[in-house]
N, C-alpha and C. Protein backbone atom coordinates (compact mmCIF):
# COMPACT_ATOMS: atom_id res chain seq x y z
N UNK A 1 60.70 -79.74 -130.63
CA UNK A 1 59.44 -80.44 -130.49
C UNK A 1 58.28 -79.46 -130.65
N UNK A 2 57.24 -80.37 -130.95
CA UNK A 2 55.63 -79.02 -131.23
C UNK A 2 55.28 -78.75 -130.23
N UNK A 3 54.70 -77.83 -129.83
CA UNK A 3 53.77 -77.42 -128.71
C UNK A 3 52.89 -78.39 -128.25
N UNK A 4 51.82 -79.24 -129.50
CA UNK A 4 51.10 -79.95 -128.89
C UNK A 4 51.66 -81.19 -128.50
N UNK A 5 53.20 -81.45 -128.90
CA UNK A 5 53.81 -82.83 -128.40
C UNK A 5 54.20 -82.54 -127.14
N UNK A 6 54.73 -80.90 -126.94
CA UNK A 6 54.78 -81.51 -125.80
C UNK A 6 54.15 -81.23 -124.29
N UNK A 7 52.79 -80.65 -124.42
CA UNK A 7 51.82 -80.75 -123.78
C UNK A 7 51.59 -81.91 -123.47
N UNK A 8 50.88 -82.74 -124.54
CA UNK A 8 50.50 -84.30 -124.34
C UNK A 8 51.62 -84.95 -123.24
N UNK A 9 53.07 -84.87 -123.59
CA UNK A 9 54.00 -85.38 -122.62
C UNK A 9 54.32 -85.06 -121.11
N UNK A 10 53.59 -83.25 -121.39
CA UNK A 10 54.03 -82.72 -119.72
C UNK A 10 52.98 -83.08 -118.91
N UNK A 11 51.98 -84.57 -119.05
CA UNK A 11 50.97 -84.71 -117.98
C UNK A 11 51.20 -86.08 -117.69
N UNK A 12 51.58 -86.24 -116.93
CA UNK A 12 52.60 -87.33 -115.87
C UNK A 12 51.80 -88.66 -116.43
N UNK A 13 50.39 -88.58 -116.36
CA UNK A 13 49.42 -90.13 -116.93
C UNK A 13 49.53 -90.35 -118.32
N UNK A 14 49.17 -88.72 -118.60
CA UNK A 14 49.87 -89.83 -120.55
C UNK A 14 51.34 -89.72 -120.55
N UNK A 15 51.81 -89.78 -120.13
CA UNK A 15 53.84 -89.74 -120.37
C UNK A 15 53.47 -91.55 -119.67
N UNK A 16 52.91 -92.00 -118.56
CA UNK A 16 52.86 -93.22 -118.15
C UNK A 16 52.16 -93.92 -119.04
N UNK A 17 50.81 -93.75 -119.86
CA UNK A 17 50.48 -94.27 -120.66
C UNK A 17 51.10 -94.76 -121.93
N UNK A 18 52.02 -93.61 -122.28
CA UNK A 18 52.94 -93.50 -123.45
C UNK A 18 54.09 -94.66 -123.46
N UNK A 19 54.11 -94.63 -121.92
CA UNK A 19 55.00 -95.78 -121.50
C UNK A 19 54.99 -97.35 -121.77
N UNK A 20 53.84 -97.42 -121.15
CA UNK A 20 52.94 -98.66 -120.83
C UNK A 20 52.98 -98.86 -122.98
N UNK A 21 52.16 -98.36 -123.32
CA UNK A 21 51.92 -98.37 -124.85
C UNK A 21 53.30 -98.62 -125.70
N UNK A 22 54.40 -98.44 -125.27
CA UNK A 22 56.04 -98.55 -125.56
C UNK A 22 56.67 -100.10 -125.62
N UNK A 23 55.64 -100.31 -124.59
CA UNK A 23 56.29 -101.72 -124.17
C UNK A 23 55.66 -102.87 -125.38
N UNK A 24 54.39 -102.68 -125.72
CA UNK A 24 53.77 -103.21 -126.51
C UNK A 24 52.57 -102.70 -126.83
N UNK A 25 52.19 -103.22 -128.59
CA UNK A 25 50.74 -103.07 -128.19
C UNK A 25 49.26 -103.43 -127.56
N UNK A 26 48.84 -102.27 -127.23
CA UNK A 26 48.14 -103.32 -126.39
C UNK A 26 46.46 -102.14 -126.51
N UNK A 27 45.49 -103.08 -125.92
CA UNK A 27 44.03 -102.86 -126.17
C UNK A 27 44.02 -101.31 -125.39
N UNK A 28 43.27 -100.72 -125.50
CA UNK A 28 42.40 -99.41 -124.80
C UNK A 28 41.73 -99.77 -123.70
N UNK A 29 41.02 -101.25 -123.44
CA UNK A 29 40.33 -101.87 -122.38
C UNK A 29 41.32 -102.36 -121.53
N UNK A 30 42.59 -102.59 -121.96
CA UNK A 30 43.45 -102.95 -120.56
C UNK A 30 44.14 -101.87 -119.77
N UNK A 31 44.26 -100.43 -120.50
CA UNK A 31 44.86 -99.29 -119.85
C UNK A 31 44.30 -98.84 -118.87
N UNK A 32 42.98 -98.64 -118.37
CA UNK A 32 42.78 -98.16 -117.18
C UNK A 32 43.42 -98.74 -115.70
N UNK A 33 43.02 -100.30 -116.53
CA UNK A 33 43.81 -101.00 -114.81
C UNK A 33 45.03 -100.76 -114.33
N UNK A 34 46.57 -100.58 -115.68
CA UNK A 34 47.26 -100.26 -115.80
C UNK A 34 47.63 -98.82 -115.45
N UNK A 35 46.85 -97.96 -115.24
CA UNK A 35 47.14 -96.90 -115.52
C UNK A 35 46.29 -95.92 -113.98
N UNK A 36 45.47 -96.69 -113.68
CA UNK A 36 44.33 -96.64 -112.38
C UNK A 36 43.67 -95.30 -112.20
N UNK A 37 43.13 -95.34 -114.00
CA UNK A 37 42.12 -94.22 -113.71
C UNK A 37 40.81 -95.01 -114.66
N UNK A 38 40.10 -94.23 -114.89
CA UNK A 38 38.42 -94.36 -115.27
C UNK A 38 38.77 -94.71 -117.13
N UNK A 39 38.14 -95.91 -117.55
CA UNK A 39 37.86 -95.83 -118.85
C UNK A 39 37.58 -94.31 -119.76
N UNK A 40 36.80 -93.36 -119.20
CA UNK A 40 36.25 -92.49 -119.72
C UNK A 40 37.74 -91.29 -120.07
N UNK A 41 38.73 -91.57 -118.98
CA UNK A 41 39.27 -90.24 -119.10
C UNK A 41 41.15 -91.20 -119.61
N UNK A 42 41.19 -92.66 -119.88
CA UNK A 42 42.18 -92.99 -120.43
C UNK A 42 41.75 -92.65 -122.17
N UNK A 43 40.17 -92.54 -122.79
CA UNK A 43 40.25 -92.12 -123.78
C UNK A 43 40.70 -90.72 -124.11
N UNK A 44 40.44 -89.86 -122.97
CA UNK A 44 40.94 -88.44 -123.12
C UNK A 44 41.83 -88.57 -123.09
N UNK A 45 42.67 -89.14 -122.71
CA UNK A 45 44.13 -88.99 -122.51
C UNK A 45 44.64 -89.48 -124.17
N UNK A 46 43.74 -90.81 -124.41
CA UNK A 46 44.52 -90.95 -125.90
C UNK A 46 44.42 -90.06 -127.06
N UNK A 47 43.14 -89.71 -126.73
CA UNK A 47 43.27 -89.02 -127.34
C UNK A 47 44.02 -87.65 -128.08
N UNK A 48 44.65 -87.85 -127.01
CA UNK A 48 45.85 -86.61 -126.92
C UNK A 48 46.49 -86.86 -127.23
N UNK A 49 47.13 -88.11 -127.09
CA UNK A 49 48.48 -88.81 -127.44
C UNK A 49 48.24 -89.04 -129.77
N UNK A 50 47.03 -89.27 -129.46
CA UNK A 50 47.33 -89.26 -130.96
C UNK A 50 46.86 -87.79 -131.85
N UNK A 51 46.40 -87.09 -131.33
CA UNK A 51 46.39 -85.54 -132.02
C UNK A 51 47.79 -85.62 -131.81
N UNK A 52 48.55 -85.74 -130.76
CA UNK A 52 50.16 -85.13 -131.00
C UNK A 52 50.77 -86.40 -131.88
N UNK A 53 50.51 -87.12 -132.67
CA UNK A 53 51.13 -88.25 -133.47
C UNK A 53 51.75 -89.23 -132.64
N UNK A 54 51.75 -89.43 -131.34
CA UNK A 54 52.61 -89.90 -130.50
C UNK A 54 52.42 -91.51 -130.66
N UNK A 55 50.74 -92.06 -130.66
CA UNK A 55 50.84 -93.51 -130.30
C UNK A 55 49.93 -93.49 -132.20
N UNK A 56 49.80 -94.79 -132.60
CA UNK A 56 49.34 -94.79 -133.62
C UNK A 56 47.85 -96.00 -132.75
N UNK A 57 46.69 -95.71 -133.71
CA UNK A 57 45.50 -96.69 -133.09
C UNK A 57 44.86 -98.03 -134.81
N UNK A 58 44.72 -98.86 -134.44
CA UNK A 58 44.06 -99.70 -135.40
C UNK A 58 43.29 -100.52 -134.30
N UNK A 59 42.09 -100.80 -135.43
CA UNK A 59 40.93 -101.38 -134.98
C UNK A 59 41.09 -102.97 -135.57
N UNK A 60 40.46 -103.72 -134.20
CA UNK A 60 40.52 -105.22 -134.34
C UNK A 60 39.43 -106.05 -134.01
N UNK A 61 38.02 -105.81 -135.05
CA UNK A 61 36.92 -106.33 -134.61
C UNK A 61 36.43 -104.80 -133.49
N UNK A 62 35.73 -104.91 -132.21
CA UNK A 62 35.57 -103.92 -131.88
C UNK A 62 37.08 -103.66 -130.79
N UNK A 63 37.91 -103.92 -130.84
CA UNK A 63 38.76 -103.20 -129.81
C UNK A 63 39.68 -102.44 -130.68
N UNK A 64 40.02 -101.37 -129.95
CA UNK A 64 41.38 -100.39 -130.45
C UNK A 64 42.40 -100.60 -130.18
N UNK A 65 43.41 -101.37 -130.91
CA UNK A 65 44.95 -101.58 -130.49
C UNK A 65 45.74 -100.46 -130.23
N UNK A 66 46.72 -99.73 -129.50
CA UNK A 66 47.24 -98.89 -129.85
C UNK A 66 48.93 -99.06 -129.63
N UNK A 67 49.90 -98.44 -130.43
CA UNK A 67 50.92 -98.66 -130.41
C UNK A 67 51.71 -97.21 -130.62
N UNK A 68 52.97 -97.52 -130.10
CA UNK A 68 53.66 -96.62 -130.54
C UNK A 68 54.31 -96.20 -131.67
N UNK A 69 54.12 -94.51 -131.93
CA UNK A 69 54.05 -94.46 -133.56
C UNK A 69 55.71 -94.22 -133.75
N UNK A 70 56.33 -93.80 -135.12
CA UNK A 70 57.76 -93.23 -134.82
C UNK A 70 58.17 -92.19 -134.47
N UNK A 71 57.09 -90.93 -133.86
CA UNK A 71 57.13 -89.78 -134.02
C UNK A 71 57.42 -90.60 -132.08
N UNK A 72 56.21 -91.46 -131.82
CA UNK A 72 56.46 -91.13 -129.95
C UNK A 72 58.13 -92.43 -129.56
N UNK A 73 58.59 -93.22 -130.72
CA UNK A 73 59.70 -93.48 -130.28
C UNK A 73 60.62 -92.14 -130.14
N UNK A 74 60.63 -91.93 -130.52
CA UNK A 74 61.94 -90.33 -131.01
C UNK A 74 61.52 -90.00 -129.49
N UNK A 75 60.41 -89.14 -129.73
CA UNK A 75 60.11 -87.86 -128.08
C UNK A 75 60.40 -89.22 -127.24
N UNK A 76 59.90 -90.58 -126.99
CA UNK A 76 60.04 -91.52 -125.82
C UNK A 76 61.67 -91.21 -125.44
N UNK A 77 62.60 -91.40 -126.09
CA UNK A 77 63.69 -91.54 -126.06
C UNK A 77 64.94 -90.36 -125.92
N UNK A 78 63.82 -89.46 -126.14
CA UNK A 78 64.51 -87.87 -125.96
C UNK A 78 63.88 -87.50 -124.64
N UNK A 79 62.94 -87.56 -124.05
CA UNK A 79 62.14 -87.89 -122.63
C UNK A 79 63.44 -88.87 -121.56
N UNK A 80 63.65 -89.83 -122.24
CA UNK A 80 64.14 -90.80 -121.08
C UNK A 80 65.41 -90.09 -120.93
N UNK A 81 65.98 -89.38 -121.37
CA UNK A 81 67.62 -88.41 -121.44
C UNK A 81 67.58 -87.73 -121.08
N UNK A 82 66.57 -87.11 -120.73
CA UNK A 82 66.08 -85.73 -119.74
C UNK A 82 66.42 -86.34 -118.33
């Protein structure tokens, strides 16, 4: 794995985010509640997740869908075997 994959993974909220995002896709505006931190710092967090290729993002009108890409099935699944 890369360095920056797996940084992004060794911080317990985006590995939960990564999670949450696994299950389906889903908006950027519903992750904080999910996730029970601040709008401001679930974008930092995605942001991370997609510099490391992990979640993929498309735009729908103004919201950001985000999903999981094939790079974060693989690490998801090499993560859960750990």
């Amino acid at each position: 794995m890369k360095n920056d994959v797996l940084r992004a993974i060794a911080d317990a909220t985006r590995l939960k985010l990564l999670e949450r995002i696994a299950r389906s896709e889903v908006c950027a505006c519903e992750l904080p509640k999910s996730a029970r931190i601040s709008q401001p710092a679930v974008s930092q967090h995605l942001k991370v997740l997609l510099g490391a290729g992990l979640v993929d993002m498309r735009k729908d009108g103004a919201k950001r869908l985000y999903s999981l890409s094939p790079l974060g099935k693989k690490v998801l699944g090499q993560v859960s075997r750990w």
